[in-house]
N, C-alpha and C. Protein backbone atom coordinates (compact mmCIF):
# COMPACT_ATOMS: atom_id res chain seq x y z
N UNK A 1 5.24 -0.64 -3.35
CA UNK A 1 4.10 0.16 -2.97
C UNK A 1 2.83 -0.67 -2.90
N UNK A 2 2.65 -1.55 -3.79
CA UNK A 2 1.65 -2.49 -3.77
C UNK A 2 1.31 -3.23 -2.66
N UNK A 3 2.95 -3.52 -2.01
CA UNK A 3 2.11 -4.48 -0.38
C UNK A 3 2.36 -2.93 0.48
N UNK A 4 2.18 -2.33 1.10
CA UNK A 4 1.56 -1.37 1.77
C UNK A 4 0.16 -0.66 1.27
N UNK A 5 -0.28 -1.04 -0.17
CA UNK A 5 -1.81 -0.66 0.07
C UNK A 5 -2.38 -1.90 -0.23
N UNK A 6 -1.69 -2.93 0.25
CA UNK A 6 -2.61 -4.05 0.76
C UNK A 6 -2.69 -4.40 1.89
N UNK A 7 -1.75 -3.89 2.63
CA UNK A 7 -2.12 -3.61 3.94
C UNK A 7 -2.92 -2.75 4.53
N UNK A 8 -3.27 -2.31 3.78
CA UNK A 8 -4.60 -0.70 3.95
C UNK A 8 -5.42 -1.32 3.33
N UNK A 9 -5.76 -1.59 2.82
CA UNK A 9 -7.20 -2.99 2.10
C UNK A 9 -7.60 -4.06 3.24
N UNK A 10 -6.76 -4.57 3.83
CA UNK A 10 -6.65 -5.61 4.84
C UNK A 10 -7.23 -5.16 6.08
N UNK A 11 -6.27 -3.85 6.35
CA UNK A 11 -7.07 -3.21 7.69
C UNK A 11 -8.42 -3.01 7.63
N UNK A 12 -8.76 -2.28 6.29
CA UNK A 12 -10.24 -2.05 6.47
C UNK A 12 -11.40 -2.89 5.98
N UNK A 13 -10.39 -4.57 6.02
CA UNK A 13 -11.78 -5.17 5.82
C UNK A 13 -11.72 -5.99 6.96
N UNK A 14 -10.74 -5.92 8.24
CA UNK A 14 -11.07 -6.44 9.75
C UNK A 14 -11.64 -6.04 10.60
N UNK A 15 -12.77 -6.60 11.50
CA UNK A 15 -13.91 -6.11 12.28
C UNK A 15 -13.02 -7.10 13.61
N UNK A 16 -12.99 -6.73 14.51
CA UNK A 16 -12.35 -5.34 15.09
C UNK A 16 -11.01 -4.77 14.20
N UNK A 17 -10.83 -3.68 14.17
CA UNK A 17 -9.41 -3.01 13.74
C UNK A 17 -8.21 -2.99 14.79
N UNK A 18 -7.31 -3.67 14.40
CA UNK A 18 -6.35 -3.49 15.47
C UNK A 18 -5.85 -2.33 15.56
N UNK A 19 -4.87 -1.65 16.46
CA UNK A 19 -4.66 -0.02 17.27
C UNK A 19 -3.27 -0.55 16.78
N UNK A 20 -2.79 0.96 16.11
CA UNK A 20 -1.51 0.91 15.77
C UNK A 20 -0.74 -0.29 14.33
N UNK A 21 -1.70 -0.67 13.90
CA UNK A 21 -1.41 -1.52 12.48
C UNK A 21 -0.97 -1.24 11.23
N UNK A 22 -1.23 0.23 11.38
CA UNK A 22 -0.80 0.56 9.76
C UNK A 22 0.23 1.12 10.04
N UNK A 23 1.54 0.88 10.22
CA UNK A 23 3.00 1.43 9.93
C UNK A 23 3.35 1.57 9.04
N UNK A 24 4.63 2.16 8.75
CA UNK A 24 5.13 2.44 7.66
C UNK A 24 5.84 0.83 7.26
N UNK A 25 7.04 0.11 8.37
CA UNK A 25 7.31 -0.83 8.22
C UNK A 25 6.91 -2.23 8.22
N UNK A 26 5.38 -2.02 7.93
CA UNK A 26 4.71 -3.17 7.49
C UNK A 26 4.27 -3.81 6.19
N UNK A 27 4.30 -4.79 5.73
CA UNK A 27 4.33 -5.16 4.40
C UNK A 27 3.45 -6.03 4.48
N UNK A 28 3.07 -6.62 3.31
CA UNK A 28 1.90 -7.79 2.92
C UNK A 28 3.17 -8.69 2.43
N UNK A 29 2.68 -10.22 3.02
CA UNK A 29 3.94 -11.18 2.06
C UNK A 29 2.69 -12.05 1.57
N UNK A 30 1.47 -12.83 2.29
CA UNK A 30 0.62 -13.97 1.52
C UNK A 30 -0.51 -14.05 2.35
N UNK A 31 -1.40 -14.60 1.45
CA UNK A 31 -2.65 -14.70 2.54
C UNK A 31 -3.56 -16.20 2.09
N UNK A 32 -4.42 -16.80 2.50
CA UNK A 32 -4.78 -18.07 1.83
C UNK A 32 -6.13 -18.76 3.60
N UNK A 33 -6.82 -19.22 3.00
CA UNK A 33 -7.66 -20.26 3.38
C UNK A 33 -6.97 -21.16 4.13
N UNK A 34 -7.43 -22.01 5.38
CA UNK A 34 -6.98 -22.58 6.09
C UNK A 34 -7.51 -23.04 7.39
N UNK A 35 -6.84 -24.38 7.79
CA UNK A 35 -8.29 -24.97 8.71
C UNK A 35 -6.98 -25.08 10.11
N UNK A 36 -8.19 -24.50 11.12
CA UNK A 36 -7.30 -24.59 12.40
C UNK A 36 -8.28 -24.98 13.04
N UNK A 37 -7.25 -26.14 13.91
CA UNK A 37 -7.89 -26.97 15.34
C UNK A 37 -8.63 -25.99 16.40
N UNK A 38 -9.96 -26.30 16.75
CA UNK A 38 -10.23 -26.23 17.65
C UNK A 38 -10.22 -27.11 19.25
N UNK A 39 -9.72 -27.11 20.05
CA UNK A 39 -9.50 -27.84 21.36
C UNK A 39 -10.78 -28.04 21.79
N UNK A 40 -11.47 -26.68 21.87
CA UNK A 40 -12.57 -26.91 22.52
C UNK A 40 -13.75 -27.96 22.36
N UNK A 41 -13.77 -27.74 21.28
CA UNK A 41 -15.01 -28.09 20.23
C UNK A 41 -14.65 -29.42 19.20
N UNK A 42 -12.75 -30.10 19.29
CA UNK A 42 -12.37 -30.86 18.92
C UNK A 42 -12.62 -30.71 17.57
N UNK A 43 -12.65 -30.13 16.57
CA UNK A 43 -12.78 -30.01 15.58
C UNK A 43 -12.13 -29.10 14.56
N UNK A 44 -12.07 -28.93 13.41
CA UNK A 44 -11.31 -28.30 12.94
C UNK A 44 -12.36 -27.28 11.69
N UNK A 45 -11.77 -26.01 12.40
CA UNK A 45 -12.39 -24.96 11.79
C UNK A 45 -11.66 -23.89 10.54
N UNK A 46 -12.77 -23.35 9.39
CA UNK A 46 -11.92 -22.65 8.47
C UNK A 46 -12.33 -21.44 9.14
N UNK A 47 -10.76 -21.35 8.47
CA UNK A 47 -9.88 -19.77 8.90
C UNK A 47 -9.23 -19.12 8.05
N UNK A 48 -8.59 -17.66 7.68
CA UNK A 48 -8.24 -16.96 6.88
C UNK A 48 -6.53 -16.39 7.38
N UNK A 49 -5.56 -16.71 6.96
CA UNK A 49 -4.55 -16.18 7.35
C UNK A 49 -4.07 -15.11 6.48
N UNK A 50 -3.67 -14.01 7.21
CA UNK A 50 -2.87 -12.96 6.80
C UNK A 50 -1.54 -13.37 6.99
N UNK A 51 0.04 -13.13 6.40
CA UNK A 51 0.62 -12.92 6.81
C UNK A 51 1.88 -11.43 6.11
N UNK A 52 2.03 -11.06 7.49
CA UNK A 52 3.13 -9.45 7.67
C UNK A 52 4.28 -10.08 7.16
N UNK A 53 4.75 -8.82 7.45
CA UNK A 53 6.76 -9.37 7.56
C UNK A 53 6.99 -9.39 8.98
N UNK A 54 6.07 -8.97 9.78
CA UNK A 54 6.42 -9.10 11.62
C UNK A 54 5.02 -9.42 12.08
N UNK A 55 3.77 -9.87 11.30
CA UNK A 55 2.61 -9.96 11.84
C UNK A 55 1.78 -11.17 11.38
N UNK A 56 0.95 -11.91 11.93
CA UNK A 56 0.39 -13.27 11.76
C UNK A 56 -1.00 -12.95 12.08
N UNK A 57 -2.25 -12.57 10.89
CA UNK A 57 -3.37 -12.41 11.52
C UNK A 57 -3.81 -13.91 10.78
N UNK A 58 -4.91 -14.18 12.54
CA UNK A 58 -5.78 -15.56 11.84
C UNK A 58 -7.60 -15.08 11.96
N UNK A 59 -8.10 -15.11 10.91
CA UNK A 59 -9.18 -14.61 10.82
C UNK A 59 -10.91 -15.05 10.13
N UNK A 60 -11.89 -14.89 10.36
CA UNK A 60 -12.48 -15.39 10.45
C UNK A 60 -14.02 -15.06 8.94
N UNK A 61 -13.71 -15.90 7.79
CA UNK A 61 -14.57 -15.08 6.94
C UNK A 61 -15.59 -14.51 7.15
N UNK A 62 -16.00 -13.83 7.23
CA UNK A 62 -17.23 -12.99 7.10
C UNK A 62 -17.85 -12.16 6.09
N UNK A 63 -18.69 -12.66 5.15
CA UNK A 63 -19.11 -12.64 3.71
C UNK A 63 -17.99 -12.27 2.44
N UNK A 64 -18.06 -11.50 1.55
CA UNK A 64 -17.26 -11.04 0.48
C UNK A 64 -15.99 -9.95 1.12
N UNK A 65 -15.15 -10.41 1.09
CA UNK A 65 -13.89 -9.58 1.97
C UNK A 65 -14.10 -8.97 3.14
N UNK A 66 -14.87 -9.36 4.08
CA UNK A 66 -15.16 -8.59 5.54
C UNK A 66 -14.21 -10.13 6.33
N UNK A 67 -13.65 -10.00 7.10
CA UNK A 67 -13.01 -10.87 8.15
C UNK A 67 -13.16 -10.59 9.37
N UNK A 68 -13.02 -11.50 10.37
CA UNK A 68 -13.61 -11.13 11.82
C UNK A 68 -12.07 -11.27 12.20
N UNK A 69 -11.38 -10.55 12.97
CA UNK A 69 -10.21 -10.94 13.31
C UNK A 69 -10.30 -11.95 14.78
N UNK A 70 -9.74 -12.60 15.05
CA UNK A 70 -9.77 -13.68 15.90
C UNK A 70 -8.45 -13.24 16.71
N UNK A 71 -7.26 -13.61 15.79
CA UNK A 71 -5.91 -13.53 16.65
C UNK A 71 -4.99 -12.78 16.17
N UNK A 72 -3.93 -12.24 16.66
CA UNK A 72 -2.61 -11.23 16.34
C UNK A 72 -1.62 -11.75 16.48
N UNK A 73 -0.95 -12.48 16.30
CA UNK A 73 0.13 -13.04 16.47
C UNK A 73 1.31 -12.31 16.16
N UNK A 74 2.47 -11.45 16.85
CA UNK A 74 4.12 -10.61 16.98
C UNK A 74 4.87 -11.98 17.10
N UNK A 75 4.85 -11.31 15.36
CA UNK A 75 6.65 -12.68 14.72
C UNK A 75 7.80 -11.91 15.17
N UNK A 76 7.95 -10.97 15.47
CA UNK A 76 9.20 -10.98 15.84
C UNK A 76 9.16 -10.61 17.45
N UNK A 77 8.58 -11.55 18.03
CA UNK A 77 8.84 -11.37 19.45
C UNK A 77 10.39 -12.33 19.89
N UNK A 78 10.04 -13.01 19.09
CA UNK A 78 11.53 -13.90 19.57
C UNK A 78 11.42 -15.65 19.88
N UNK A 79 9.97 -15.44 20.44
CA UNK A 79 9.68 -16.87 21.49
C UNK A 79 8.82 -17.30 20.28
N UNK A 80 8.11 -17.50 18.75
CA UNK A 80 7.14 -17.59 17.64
C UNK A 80 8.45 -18.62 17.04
N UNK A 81 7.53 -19.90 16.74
CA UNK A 81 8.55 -20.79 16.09
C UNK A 81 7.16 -21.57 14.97
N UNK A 82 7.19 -21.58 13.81
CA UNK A 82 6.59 -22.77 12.87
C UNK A 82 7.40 -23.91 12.97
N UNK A 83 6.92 -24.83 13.33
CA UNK A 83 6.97 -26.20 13.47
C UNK A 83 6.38 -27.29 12.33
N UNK A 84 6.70 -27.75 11.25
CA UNK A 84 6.54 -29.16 10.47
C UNK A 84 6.31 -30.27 11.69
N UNK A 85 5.14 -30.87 11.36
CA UNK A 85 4.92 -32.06 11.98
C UNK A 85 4.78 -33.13 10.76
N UNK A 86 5.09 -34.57 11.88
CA UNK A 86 5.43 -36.00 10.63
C UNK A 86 3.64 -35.45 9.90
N UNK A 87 3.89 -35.90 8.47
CA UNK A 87 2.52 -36.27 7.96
C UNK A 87 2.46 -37.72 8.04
N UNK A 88 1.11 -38.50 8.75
CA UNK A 88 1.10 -39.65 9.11
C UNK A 88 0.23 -40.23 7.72
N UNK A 89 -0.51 -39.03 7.32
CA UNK A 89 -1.74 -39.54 5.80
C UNK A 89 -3.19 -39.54 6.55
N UNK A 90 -2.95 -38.06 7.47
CA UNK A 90 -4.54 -37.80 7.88
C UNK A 90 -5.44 -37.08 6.78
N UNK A 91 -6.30 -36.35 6.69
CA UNK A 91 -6.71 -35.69 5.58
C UNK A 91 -6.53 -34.72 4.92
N UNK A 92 -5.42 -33.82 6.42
CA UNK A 92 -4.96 -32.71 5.35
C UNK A 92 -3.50 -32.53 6.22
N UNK A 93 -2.76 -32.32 5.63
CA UNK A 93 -0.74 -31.78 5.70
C UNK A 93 -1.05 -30.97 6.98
N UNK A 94 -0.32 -30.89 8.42
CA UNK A 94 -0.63 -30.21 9.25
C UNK A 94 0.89 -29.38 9.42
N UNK A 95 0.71 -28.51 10.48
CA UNK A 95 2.12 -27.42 10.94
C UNK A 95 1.26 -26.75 11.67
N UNK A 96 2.41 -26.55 13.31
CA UNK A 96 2.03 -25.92 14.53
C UNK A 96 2.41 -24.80 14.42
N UNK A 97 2.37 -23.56 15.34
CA UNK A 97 3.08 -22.30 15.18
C UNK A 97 2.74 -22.48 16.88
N UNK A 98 4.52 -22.28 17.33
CA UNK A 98 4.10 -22.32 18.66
C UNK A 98 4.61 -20.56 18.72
N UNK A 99 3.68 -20.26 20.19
CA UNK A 99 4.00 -18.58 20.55
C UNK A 99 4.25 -18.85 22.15
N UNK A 100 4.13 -17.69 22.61
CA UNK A 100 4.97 -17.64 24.02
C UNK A 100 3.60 -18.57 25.08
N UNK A 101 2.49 -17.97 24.94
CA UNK A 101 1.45 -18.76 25.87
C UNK A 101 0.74 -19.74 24.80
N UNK A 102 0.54 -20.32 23.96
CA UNK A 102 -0.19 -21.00 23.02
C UNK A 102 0.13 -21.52 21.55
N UNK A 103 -0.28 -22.47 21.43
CA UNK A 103 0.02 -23.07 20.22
C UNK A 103 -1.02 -23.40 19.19
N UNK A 104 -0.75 -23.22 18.18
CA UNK A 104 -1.82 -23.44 16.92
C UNK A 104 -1.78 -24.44 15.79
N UNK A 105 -2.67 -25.38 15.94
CA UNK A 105 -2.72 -26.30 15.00
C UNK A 105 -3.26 -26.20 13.79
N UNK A 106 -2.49 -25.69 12.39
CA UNK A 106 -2.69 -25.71 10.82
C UNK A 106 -3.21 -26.60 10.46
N UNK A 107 -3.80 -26.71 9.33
CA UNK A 107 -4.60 -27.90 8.20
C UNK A 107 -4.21 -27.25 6.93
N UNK A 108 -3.63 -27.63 5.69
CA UNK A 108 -3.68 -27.50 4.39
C UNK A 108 -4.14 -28.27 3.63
N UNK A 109 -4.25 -27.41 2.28
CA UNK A 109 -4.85 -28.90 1.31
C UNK A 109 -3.82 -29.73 0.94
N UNK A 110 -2.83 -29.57 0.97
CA UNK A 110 -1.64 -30.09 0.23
C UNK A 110 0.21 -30.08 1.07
N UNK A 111 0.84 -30.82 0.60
CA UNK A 111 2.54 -30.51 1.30
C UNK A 111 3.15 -29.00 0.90
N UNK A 112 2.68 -29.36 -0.58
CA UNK A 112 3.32 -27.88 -1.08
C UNK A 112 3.46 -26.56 -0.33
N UNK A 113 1.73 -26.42 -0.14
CA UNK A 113 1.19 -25.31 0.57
C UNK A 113 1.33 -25.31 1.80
N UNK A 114 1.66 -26.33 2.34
CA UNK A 114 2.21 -26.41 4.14
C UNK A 114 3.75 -26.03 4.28
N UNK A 115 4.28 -26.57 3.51
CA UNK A 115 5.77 -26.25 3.43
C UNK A 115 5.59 -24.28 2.69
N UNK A 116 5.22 -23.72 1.94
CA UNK A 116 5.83 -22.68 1.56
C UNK A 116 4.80 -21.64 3.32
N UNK A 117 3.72 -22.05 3.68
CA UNK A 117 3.02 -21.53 4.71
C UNK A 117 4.49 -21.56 5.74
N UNK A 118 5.00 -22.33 5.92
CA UNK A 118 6.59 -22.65 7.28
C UNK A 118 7.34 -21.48 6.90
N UNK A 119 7.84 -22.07 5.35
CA UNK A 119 9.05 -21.07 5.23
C UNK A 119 8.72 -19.87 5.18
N UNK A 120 7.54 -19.51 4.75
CA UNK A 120 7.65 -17.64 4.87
C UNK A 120 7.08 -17.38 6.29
N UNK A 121 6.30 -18.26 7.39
CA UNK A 121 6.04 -17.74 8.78
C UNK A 121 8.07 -17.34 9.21
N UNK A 122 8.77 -18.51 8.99
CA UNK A 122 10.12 -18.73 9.53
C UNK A 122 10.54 -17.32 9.25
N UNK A 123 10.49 -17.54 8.13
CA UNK A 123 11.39 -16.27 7.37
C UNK A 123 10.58 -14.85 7.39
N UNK A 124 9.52 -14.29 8.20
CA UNK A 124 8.90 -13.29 8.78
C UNK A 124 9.58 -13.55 10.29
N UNK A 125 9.64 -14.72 10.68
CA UNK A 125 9.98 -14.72 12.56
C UNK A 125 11.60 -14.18 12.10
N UNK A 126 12.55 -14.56 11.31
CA UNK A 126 14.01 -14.23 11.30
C UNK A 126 14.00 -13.05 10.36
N UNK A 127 13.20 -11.72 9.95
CA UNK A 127 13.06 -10.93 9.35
C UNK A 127 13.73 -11.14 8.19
N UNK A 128 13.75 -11.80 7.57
CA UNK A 128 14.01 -12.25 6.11
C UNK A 128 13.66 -11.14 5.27
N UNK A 129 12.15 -11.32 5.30
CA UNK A 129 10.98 -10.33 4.38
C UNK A 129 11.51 -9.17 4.33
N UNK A 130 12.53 -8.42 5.44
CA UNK A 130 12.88 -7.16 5.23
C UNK A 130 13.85 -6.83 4.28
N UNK A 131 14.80 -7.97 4.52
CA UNK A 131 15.98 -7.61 3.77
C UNK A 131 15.17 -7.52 1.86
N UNK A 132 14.36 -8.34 1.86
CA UNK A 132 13.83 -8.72 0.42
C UNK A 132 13.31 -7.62 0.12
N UNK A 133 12.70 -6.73 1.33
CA UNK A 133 11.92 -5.60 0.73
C UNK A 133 12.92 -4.20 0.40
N UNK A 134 14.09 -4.45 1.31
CA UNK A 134 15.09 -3.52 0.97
C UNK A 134 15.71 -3.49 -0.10
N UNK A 135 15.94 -4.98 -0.93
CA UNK A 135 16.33 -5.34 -1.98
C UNK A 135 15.34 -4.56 -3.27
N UNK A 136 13.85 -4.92 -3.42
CA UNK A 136 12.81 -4.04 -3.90
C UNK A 136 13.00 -2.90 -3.94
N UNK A 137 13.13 -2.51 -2.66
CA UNK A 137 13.41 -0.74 -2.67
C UNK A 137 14.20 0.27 -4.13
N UNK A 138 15.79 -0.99 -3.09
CA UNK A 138 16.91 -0.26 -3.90
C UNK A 138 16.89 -0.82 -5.39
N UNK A 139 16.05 -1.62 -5.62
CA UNK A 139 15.59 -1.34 -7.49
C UNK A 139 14.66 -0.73 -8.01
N UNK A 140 13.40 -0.68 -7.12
CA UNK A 140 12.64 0.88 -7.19
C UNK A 140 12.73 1.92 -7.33
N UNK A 141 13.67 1.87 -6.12
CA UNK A 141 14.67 3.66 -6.11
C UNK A 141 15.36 4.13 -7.41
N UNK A 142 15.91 2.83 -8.34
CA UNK A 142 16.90 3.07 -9.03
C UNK A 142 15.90 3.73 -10.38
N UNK A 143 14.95 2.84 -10.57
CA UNK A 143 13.67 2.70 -11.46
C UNK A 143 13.16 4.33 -11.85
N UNK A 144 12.84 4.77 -10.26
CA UNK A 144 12.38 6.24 -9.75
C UNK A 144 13.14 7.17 -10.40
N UNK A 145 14.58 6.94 -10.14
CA UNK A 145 15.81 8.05 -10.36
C UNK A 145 15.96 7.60 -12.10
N UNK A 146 15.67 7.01 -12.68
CA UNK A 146 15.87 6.71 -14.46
C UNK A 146 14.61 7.42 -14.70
N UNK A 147 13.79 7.34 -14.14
CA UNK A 147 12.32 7.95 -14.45
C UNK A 147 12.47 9.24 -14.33
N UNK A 148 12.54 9.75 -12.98
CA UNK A 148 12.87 11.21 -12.74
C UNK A 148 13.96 11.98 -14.11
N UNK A 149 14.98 11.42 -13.96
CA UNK A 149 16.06 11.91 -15.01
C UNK A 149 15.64 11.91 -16.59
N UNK A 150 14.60 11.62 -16.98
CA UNK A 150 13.81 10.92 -17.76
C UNK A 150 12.80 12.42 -18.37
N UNK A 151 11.86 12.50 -17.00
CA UNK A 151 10.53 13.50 -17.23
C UNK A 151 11.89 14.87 -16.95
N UNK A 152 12.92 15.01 -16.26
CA UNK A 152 13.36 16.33 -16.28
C UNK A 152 14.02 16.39 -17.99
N UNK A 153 14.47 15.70 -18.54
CA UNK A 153 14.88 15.55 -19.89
C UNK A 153 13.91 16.13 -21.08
N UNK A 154 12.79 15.50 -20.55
CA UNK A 154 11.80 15.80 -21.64
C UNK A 154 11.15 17.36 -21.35
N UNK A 155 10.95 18.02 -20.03
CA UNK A 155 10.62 18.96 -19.54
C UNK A 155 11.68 20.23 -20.01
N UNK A 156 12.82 19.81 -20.03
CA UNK A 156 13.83 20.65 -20.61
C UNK A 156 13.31 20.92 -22.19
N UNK A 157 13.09 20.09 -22.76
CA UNK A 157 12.91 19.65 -24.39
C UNK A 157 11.57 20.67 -24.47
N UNK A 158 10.51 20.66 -23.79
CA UNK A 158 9.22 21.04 -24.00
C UNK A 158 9.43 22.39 -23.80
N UNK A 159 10.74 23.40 -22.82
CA UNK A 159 10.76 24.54 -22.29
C UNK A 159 11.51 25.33 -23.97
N UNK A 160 12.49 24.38 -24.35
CA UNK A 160 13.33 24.58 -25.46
C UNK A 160 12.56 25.20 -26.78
N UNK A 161 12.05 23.99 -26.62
CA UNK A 161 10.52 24.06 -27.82
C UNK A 161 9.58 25.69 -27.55
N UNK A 162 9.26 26.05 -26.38
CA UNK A 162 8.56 26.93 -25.72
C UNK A 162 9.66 28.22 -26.58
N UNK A 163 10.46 28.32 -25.75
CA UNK A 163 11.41 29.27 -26.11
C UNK A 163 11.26 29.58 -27.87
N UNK A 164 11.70 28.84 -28.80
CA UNK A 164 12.17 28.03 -29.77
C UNK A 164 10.73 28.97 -30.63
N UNK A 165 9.69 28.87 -30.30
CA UNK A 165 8.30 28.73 -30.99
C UNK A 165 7.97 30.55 -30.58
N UNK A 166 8.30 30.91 -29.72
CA UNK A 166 8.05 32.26 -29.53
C UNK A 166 8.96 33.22 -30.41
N UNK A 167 8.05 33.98 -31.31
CA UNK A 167 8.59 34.91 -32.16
C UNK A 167 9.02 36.23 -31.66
N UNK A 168 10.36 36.47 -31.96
CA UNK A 168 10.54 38.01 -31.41
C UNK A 168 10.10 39.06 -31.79
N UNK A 169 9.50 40.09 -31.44
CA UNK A 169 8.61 41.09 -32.27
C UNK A 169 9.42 41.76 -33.45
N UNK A 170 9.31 43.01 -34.46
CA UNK A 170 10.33 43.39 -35.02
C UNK A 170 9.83 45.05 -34.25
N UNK A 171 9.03 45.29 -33.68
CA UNK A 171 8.41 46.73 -33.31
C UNK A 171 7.76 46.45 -31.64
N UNK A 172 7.72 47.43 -31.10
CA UNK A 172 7.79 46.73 -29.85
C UNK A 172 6.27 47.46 -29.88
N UNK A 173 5.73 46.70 -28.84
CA UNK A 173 4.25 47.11 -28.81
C UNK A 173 4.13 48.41 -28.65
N UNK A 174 3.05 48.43 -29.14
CA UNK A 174 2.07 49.89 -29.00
C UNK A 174 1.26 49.53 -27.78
N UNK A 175 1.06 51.33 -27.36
CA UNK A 175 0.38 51.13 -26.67
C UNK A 175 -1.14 51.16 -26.51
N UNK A 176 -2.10 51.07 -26.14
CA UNK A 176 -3.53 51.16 -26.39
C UNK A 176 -4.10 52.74 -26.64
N UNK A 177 -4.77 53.12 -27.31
CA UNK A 177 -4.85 54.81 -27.62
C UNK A 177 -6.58 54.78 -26.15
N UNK A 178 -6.42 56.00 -26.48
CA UNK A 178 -7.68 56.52 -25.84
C UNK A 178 -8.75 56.79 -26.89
N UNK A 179 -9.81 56.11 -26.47
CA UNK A 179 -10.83 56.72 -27.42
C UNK A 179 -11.12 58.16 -27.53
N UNK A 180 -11.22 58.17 -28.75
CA UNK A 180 -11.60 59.99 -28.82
C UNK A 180 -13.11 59.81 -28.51
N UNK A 181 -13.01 61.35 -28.10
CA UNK A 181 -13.86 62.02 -27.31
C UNK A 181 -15.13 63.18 -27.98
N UNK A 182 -16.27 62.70 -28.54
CA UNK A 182 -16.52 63.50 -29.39
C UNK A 182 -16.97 65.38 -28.47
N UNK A 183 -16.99 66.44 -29.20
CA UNK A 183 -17.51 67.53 -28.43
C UNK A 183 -18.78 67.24 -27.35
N UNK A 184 -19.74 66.65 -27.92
CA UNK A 184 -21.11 66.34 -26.77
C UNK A 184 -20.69 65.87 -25.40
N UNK A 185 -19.78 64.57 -25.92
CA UNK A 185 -19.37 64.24 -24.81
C UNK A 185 -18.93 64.91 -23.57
N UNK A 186 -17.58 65.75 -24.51
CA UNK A 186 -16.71 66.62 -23.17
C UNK A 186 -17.96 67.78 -22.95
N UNK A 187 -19.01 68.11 -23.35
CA UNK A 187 -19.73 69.12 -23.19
C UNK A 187 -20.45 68.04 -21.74
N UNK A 188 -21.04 67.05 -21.83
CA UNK A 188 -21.92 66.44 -20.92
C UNK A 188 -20.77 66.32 -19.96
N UNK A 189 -19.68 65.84 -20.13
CA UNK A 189 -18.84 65.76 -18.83
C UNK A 189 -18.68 66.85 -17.82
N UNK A 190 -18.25 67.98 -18.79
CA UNK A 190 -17.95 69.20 -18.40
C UNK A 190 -19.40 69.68 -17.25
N UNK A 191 -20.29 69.22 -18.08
CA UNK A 191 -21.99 69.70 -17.13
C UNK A 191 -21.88 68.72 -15.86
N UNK A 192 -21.62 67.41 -15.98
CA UNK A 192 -21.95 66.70 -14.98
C UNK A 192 -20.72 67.12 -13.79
N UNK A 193 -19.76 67.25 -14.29
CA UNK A 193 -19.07 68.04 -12.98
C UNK A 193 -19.23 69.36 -12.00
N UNK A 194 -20.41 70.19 -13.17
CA UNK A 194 -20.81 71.39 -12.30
C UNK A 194 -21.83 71.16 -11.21
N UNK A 195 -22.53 70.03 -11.79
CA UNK A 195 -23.71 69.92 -10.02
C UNK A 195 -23.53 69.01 -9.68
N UNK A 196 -21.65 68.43 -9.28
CA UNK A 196 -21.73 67.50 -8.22
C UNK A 196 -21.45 68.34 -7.35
């Protein structure tokens, strides 16, 4: 449950909002800092990656959790490949992500973090992430159903108790009397009915 309302945290801190993003079958797997090539401008710019179990946002900080979204990248289109390139000992560990019209050049601080950035893009492009989340599920589910079986147990116990604590009368109620009626009274009643 936790990565689907971080995916609802995510949506609403991207300026523009993408159309159609919040599914049910979308998940949060990692997110992290990160420097991507610019062609234009030859330089290399920081950037914010999201990544789905079928979605690749690259995005652009904008103060305390606001992000500018830049790009959308669909891992499971088919044609989305992460690519390891040689590290030659430039300044930071690089990896491409090629897509159907364009390719993107990564920067990390480190191998570590370049290598686990591959394997979970890979393993979002070959839906990996799903099977893992199905795995989650069906120990959630199981979690749910010990829990459930659990509060109906104790709910039984509390009705028992209920039962248990209620005394049976030995005389069965009375019923409420009528106040008596002194003579003035039925005398004023008796009057007020003659001049309606």
């Amino acid at each position: 449950m936790a990565e689907y309302s971080r995916v609802y945290e995510i949506y609403e801190s991207l300026t523009p909002r993408p159309k159609n993003f919040l599914i049910p079958t979308r998940f949060f797997v990692r997110e992290g800092p990160i420097l991507l090539w610019n062609d234009k401008e030859k330089r290399k710019k920081k950037r914010y990656l999201f990544l789905f179990n079928d979605t690749l946002l690259i995005t652009k900080p904008e103060g305390k959790r606001k992000y500018w979204l830049r790009v959308l990248i669909a891992l499971s289109s088919g044609t989305t490949q992460a690519q390891d390139t040689d590290y030659v000992g430039g300044d930071y560990p690089e990896f491409r992500l090629h897509c159907r019209t364009r390719a993107f050049a990564f920067f990390t601080v480190s191998l570590t973090e370049k290598q686990i950035w591959i394997q979970d893009i890979n393993a979002a492009i070959k839906g990996e992430h799903d099977a893992r989340l199905r795995e989650k599920k069906n120990k959630s589910s199981e979690q749910i159903d010990s829990s459930v079986l659990i509060k109906k147990v104790q709910d039984k116990k509390v009705q028992d108790k209920k039962v248990l604590d209620k005394k049976e009368p030995s005389e069965p109620p009375k019923k409420p009397r009528k106040p008596k009626t002194s003579e003035s009274t039925k005398k004023k009643k008796k009057r007020d009915n003659v001049y309606r």
